[in-house]
N, C-alpha and C. Protein backbone atom coordinates (compact mmCIF):
# COMPACT_ATOMS: atom_id res chain seq x y z
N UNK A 1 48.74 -54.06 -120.36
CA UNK A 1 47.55 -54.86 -120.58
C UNK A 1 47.39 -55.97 -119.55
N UNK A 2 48.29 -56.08 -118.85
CA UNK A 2 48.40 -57.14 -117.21
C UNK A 2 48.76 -58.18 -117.91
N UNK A 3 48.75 -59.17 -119.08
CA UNK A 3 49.32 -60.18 -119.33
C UNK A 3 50.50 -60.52 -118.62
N UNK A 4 51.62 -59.96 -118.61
CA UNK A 4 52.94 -60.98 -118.17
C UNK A 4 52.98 -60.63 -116.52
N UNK A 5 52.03 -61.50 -115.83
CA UNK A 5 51.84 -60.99 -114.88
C UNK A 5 51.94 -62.88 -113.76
N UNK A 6 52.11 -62.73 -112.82
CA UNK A 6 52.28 -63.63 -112.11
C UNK A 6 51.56 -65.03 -112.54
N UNK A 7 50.85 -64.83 -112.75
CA UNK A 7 49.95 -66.04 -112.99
C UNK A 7 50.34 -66.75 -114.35
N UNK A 8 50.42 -65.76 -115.90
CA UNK A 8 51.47 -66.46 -116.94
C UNK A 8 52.60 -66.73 -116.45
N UNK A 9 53.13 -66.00 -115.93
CA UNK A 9 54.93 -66.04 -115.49
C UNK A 9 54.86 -67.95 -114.44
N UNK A 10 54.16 -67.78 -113.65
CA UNK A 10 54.17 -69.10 -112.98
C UNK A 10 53.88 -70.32 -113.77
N UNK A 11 52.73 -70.23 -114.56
CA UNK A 11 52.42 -71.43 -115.26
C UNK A 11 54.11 -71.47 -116.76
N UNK A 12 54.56 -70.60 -116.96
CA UNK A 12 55.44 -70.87 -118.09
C UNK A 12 56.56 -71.44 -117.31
N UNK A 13 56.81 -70.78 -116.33
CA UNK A 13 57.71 -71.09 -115.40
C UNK A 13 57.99 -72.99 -115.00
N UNK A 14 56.39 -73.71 -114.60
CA UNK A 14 56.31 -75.00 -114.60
C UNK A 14 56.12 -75.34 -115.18
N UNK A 15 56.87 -74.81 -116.56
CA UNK A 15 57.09 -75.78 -118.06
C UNK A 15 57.86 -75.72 -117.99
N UNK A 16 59.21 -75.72 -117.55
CA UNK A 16 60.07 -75.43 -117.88
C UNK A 16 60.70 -73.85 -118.87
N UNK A 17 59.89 -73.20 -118.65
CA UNK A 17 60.25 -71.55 -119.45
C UNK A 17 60.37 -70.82 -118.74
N UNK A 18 60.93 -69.87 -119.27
CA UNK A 18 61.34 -68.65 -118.28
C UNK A 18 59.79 -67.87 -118.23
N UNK A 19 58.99 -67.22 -116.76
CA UNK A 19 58.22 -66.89 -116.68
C UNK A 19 58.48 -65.64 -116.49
N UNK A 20 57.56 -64.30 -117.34
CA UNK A 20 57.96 -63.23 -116.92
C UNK A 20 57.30 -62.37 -116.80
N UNK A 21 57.15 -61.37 -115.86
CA UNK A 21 56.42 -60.48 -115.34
C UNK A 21 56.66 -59.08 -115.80
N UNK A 22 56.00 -58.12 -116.03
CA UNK A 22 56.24 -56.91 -116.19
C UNK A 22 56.35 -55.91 -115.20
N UNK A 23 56.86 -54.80 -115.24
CA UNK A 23 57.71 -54.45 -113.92
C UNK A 23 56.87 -53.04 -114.45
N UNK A 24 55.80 -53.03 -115.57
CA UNK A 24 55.59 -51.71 -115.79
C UNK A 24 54.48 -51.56 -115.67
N UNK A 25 54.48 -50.42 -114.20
CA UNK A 25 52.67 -50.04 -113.88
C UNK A 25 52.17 -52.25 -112.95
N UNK A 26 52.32 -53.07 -112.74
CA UNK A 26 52.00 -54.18 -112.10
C UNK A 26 50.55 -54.30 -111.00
N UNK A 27 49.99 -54.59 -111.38
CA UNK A 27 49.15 -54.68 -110.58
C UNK A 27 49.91 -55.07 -108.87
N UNK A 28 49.36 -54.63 -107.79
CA UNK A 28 49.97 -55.13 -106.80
C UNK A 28 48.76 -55.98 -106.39
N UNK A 29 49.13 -57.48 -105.84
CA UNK A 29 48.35 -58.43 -105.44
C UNK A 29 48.60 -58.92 -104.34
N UNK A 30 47.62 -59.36 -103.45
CA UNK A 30 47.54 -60.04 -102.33
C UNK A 30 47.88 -60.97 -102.43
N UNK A 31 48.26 -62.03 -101.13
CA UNK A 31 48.70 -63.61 -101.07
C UNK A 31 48.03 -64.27 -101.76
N UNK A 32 46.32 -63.58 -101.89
CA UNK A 32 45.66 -64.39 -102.61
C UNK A 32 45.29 -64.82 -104.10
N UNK A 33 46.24 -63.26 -104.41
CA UNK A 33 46.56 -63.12 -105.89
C UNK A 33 44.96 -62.07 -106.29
N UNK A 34 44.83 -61.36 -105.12
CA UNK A 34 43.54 -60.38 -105.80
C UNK A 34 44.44 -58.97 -105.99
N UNK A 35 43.86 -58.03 -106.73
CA UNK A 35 44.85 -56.92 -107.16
C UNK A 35 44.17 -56.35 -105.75
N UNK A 36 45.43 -55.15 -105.13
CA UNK A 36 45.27 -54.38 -104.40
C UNK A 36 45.37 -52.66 -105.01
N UNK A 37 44.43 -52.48 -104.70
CA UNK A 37 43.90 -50.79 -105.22
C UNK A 37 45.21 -49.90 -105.14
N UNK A 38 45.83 -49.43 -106.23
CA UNK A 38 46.99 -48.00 -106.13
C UNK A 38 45.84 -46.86 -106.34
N UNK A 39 46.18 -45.71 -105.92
CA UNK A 39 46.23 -44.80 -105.84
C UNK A 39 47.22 -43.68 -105.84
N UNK A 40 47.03 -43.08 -106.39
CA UNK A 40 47.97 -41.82 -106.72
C UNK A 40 47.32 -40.32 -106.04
N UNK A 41 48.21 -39.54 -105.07
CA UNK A 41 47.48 -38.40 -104.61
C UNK A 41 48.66 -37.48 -105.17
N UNK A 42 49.53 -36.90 -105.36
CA UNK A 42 50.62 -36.43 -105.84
C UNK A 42 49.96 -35.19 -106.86
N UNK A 43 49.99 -34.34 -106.53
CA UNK A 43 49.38 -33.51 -107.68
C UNK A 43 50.78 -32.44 -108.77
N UNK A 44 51.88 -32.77 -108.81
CA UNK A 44 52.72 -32.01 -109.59
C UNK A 44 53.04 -33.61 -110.33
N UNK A 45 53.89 -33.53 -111.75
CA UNK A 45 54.44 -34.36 -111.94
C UNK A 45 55.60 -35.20 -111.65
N UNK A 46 56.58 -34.59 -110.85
CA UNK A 46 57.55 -35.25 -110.47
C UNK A 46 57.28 -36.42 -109.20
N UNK A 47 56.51 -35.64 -107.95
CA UNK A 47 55.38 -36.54 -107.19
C UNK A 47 55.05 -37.76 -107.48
N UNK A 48 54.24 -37.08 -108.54
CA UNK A 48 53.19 -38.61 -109.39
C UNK A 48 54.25 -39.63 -109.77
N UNK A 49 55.29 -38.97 -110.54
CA UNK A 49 55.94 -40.50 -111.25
C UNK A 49 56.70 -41.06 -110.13
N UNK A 50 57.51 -40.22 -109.10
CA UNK A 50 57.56 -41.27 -107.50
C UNK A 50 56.88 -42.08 -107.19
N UNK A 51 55.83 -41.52 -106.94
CA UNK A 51 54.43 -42.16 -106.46
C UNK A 51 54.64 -43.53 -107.58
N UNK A 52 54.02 -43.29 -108.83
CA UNK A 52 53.93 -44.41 -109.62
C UNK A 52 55.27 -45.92 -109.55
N UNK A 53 55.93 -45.31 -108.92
CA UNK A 53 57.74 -45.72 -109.68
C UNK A 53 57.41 -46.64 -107.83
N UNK A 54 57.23 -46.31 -106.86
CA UNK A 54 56.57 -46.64 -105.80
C UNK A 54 56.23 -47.86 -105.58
N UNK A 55 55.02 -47.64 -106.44
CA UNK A 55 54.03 -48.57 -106.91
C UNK A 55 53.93 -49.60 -107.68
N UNK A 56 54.72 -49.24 -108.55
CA UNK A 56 55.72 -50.33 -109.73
C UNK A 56 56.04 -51.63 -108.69
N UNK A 57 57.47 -50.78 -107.67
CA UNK A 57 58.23 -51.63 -107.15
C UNK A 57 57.29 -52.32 -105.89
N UNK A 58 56.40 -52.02 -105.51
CA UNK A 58 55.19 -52.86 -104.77
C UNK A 58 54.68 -54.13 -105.20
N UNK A 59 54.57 -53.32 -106.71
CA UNK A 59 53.69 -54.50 -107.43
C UNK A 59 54.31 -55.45 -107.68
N UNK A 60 55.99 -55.33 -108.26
CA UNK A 60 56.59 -56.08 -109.00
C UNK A 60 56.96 -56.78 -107.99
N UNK A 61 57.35 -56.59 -106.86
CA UNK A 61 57.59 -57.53 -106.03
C UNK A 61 56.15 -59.09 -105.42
N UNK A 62 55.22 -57.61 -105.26
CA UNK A 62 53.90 -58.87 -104.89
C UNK A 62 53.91 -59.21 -105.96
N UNK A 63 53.71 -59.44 -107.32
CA UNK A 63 53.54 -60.16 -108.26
C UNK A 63 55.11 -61.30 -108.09
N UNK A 64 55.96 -60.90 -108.10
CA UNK A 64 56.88 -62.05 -107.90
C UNK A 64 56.88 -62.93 -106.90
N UNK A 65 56.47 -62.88 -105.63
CA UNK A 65 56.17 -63.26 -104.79
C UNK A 65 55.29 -64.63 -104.57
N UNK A 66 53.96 -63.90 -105.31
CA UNK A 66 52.87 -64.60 -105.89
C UNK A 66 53.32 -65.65 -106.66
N UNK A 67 54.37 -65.61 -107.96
CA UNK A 67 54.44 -66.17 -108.95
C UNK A 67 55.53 -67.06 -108.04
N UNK A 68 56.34 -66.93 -107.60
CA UNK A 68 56.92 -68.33 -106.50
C UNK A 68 56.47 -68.46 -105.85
N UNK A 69 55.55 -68.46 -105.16
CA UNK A 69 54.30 -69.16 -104.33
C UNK A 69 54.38 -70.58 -105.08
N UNK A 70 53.64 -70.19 -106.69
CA UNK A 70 52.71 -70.76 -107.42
C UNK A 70 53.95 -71.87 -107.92
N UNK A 71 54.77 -71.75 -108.19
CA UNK A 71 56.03 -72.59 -109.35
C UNK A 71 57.05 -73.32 -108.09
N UNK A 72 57.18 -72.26 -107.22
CA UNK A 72 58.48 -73.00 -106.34
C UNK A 72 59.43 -72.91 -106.54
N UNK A 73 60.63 -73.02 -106.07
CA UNK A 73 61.70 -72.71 -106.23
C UNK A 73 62.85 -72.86 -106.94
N UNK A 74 62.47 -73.89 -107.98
CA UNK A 74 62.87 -74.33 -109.28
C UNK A 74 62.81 -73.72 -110.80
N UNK A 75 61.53 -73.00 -110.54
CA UNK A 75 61.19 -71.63 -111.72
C UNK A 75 61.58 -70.96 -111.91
N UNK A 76 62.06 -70.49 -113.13
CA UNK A 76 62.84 -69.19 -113.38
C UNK A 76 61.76 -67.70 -113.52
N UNK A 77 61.96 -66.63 -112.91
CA UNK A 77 61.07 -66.00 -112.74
C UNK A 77 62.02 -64.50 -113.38
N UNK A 78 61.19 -64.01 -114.72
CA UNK A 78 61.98 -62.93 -115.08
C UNK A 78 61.39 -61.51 -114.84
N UNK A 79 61.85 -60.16 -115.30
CA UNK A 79 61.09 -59.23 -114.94
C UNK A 79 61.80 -58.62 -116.22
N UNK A 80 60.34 -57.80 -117.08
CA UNK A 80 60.65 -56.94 -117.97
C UNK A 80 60.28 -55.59 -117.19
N UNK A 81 61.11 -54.63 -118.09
CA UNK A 81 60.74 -53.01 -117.15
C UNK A 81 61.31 -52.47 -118.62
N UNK A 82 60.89 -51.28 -119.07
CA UNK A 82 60.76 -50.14 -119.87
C UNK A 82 62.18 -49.33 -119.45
N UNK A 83 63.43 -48.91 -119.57
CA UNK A 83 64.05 -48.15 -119.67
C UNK A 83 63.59 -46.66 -119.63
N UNK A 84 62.58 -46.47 -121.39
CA UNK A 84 62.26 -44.92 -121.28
C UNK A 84 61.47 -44.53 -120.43
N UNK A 85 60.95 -45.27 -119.12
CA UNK A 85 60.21 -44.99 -118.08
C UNK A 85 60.54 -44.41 -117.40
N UNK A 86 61.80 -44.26 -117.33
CA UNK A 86 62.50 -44.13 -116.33
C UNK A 86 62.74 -44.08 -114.70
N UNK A 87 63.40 -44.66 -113.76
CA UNK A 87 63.52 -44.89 -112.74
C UNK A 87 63.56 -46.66 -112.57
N UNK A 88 64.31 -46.86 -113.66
CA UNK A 88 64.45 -48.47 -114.24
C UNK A 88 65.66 -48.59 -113.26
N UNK A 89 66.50 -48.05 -112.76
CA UNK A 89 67.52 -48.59 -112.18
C UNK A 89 67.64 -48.74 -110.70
N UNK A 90 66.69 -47.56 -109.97
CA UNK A 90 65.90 -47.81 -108.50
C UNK A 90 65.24 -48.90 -108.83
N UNK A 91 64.17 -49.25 -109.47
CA UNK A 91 63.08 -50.15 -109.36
C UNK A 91 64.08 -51.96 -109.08
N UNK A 92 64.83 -52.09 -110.41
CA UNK A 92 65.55 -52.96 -109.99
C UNK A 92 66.20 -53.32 -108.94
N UNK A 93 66.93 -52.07 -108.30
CA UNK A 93 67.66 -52.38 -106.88
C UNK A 93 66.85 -52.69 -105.89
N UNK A 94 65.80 -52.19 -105.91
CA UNK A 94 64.50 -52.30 -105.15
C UNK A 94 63.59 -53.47 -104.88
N UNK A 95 63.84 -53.69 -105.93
CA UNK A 95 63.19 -55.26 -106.25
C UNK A 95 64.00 -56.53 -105.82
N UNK A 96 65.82 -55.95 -106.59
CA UNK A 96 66.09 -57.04 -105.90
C UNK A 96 66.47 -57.72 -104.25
């Protein structure tokens, strides 16, 4: 639903809270914080969820990115991700 997305995650973050982003499906955003268009061309399923899993780790990064822009380097910045999604354990390494 895009809620835990850079922009909550930053403002909870300069409250003192842990701010946190979702690592599932993420919008990917520009410096300026506008979403940048995914696309998927992949036509079998194994493809697609690369592709998607891809795209995840794009996003989750520009969204983190974004969200320390915004808080600085004092913010705690978390990331939720789905397990039964699977490809939870690339995405993380990836990210970090």
């Amino acid at each position: 639903i895009g809620v835990s997305n850079f922009a909550t995650a930053s403002a909870f973050a300069k409250c003192g809270a842990v701010g946190t982003i979702s690592a599932v499906n993420p919008d990917i955003v520009d410096e300026n914080g506008e979403v940048v268009a995914q696309h998927i061309n992949s036509k079998n399923r194994l493809e697609r969820h690369k592709e998607m899993l891809e795209n995840a780790i794009k996003g989750t990064i520009s969204q983190i990115k974004r969200a320390r822009d915004l808080v600085g380097k004092n913010g705690v910045i978390h990331i939720n991700d789905l397990w039964e999604m699977g490809g939870t354990e690339h995405l993380l390494n990836e990210v970090l």
